[in-house]
C-alpha atoms as a PDB file:
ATOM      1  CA  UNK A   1     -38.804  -3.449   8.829  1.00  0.00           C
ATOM      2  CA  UNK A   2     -39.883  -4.721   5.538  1.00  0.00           C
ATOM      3  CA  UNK A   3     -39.982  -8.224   4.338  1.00  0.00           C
ATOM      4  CA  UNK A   4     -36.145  -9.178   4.762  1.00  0.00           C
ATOM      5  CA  UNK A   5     -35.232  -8.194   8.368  1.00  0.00           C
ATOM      6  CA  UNK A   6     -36.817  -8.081  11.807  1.00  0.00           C
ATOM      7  CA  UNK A   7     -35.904  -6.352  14.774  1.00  0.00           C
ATOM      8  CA  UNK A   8     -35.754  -9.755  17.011  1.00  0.00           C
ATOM      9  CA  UNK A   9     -33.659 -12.339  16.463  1.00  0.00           C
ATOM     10  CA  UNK A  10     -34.076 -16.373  15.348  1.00  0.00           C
ATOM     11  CA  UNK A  11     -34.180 -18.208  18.127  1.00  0.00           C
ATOM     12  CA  UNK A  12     -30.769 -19.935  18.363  1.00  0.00           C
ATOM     13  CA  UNK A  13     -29.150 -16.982  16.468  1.00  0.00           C
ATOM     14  CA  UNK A  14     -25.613 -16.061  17.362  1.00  0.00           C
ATOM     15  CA  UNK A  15     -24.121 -13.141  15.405  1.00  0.00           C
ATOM     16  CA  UNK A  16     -20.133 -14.098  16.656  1.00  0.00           C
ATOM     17  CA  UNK A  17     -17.950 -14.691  14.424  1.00  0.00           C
ATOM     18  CA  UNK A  18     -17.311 -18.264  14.887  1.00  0.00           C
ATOM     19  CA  UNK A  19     -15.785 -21.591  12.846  1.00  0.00           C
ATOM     20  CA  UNK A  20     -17.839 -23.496  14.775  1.00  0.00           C
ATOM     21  CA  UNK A  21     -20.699 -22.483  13.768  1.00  0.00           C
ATOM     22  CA  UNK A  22     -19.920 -21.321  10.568  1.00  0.00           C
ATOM     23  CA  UNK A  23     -20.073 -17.463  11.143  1.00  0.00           C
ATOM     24  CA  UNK A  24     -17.264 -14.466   9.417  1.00  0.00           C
ATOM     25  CA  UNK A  25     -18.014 -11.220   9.275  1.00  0.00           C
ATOM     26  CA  UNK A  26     -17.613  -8.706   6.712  1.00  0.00           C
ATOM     27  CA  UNK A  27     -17.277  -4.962   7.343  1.00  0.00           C
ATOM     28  CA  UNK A  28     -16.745  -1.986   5.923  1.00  0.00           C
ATOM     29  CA  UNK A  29     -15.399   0.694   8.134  1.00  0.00           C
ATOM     30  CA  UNK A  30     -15.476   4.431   8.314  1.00  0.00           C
ATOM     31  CA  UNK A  31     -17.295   4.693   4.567  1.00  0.00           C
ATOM     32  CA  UNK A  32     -17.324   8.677   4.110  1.00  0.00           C
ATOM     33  CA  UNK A  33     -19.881  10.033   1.650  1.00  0.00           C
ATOM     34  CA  UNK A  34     -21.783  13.297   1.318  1.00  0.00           C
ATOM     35  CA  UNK A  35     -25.753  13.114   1.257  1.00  0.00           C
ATOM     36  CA  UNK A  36     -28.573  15.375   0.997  1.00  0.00           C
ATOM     37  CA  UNK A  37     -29.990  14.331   5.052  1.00  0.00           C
ATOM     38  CA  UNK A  38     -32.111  16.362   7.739  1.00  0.00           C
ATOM     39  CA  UNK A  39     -34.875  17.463   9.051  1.00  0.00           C
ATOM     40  CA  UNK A  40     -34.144  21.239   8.725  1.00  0.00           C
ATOM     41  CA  UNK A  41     -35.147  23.091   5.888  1.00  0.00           C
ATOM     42  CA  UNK A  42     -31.145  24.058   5.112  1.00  0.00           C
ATOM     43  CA  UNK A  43     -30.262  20.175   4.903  1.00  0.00           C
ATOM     44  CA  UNK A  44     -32.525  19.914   1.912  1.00  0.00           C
ATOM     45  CA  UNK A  45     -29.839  21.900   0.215  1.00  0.00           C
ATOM     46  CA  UNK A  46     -26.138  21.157   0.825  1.00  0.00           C
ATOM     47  CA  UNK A  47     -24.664  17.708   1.465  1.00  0.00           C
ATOM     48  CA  UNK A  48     -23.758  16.968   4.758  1.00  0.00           C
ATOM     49  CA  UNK A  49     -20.768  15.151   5.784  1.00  0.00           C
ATOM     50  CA  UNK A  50     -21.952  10.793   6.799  1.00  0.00           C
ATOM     51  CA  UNK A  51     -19.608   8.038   7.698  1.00  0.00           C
ATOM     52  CA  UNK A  52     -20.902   4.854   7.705  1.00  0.00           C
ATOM     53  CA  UNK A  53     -19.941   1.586   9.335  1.00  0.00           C
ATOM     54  CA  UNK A  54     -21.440  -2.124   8.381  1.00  0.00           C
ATOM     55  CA  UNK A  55     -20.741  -5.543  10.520  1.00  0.00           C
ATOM     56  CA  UNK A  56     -22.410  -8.250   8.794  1.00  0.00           C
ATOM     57  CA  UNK A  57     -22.592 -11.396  10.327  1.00  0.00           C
ATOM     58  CA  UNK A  58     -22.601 -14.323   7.393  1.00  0.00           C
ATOM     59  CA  UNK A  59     -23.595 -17.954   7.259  1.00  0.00           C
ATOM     60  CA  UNK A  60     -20.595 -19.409   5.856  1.00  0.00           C
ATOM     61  CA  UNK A  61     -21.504 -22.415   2.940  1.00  0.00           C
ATOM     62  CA  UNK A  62     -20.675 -26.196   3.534  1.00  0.00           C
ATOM     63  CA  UNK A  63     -18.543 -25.831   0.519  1.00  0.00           C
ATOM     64  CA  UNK A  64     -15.698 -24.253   0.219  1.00  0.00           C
ATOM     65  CA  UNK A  65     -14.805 -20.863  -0.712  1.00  0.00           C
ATOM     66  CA  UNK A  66     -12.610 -22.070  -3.357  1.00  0.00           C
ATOM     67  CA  UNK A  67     -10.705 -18.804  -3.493  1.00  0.00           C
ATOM     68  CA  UNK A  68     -13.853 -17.412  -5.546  1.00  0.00           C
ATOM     69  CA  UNK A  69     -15.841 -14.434  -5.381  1.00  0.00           C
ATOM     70  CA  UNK A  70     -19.028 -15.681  -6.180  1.00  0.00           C
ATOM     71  CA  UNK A  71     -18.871 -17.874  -2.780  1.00  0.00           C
ATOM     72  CA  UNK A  72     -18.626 -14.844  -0.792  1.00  0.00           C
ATOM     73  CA  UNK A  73     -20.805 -11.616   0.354  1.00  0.00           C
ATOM     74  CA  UNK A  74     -19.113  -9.293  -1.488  1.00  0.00           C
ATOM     75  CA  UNK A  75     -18.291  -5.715   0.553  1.00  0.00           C
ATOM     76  CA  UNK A  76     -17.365  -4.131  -2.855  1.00  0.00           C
ATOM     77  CA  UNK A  77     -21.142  -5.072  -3.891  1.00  0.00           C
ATOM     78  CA  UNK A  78     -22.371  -3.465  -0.352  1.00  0.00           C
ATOM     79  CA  UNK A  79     -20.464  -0.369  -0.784  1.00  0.00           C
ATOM     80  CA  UNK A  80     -22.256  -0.132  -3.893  1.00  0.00           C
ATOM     81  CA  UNK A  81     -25.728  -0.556  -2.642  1.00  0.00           C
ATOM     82  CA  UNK A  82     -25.240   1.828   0.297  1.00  0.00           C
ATOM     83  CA  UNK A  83     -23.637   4.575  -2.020  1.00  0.00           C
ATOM     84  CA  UNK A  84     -27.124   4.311  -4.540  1.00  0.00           C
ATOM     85  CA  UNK A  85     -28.778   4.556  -1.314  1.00  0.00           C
ATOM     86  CA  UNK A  86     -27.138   7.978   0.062  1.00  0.00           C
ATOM     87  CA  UNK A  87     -26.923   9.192  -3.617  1.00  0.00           C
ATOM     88  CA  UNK A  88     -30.574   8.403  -4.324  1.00  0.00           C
ATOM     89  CA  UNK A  89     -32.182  11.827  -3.187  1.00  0.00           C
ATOM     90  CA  UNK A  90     -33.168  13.727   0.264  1.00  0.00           C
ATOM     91  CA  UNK A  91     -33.883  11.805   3.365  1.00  0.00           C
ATOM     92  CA  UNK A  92     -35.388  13.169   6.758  1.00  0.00           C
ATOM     93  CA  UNK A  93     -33.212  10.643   9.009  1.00  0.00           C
ATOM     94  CA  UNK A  94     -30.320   8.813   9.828  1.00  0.00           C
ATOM     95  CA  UNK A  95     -32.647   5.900  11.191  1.00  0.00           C
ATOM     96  CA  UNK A  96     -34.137   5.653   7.608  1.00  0.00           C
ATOM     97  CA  UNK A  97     -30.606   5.411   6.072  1.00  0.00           C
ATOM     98  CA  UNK A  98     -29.914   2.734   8.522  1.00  0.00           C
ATOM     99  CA  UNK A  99     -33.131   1.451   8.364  1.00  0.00           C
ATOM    100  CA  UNK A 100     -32.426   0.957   4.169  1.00  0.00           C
ATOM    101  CA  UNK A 101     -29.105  -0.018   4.045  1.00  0.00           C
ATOM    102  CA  UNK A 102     -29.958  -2.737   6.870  1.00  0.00           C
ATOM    103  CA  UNK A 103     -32.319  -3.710   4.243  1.00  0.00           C
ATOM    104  CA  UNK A 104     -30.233  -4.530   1.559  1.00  0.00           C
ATOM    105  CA  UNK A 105     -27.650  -5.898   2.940  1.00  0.00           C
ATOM    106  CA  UNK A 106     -30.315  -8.778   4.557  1.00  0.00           C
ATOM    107  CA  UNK A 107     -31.245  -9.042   0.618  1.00  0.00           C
ATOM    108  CA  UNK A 108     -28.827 -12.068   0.574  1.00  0.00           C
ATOM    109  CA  UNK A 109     -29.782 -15.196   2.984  1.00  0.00           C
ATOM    110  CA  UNK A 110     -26.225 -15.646   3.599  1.00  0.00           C
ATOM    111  CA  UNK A 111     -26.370 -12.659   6.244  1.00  0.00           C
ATOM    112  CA  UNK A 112     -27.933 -13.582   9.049  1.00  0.00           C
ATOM    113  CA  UNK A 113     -27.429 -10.031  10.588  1.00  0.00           C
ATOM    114  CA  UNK A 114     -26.705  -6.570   9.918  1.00  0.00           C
ATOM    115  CA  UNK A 115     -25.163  -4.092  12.093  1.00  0.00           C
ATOM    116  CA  UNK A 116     -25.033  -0.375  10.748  1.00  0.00           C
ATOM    117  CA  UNK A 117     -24.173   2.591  12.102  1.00  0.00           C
ATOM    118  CA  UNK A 118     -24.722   5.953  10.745  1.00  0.00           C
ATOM    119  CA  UNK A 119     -22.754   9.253  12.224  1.00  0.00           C
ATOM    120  CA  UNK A 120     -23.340  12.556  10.550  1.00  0.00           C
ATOM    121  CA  UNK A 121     -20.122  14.675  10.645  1.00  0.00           C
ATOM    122  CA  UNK A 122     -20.250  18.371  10.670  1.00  0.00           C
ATOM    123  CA  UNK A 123     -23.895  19.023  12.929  1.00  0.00           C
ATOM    124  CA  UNK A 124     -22.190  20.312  16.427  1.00  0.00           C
ATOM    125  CA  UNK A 125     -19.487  22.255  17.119  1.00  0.00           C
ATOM    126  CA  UNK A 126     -18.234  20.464  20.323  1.00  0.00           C
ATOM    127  CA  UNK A 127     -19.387  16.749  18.747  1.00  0.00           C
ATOM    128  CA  UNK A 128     -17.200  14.781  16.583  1.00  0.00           C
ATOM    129  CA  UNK A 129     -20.582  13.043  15.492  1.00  0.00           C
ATOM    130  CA  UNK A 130     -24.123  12.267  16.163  1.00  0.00           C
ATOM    131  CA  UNK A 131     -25.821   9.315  14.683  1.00  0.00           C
ATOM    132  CA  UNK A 132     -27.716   5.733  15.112  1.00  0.00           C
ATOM    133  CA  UNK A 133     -26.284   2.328  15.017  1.00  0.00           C
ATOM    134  CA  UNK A 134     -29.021  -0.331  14.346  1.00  0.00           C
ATOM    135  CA  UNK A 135     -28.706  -4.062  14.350  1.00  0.00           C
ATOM    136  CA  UNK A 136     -31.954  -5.951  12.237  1.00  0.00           C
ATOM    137  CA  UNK A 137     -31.871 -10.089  11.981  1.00  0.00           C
ATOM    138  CA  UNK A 138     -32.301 -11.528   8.377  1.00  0.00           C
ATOM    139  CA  UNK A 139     -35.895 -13.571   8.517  1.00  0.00           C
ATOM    140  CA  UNK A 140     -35.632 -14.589   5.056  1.00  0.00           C
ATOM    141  CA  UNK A 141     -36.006 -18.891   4.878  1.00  0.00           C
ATOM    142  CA  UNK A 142     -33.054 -20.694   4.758  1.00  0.00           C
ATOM    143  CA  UNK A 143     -34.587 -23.896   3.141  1.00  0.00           C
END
């Protein structure tokens, strides 16, 4: 994973949303897009079918929200991150889609982790879907 997320977690992380601790989560759920993904020589050429699901786990602030958006990780910013992502050209696998959006979404500090799941749609018959779901830990400082 690049600089912003690891695949173990802080010690003393715990990703439930709590008040206690000062965890929410944000999520975005069932995201459908079309993307140019696979390994096969055929996916290079039509647009498959994704959905994709985010659980973010975020450090809430000391300070309160004060009803404004700037105090907040933004989901309408996400979902425009992750559709550049899927619109941005071919890619071989869904672990590399994860694998990116996970990514950006640890670009803020305020997420201390990212769960994403990837399905793609329309590759078997007799499967609803087939995909990965991920889950990377922000390493980014705090201080």
């Amino acid at each position: 994973m690049g600089k912003s997320g690891s695949i173990l977690p802080q010690s003393g992380t715990d990703p439930a949303a709590d008040g206690r601790r000062g965890i929410r989560h944000v999520f975005v759920c069932d995201l459908e897009l079309s993307c140019l993904i696979g390994v096969h020589s055929h996916e290079r050429l039509l647009r498959q079918r994704i959905r994709i699901n985010l659980d973010l786990a975020v450090e809430e602030s000391l300070e309160p929200i004060g009803d404004e958006l700037a105090n907040v990780v933004s989901y309408e910013d996400i979902l425009d991150r992750v559709r550049t992502i899927a619109g941005a050209g071919h890619i071989n696998l869904v672990e590399t889609l994860a694998e990116r959006i996970a990514e950006t979404c640890l670009e803020d500090a305020r997420v201390r982790t990212a769960r994403i799941r990837v399905e793609k749609l329309d590759v078997f018959e007799d499967a609803a879907s087939v995909g990965v779901e991920i889950e990377r830990f922000n390493t980014l400082d705090r201080a």
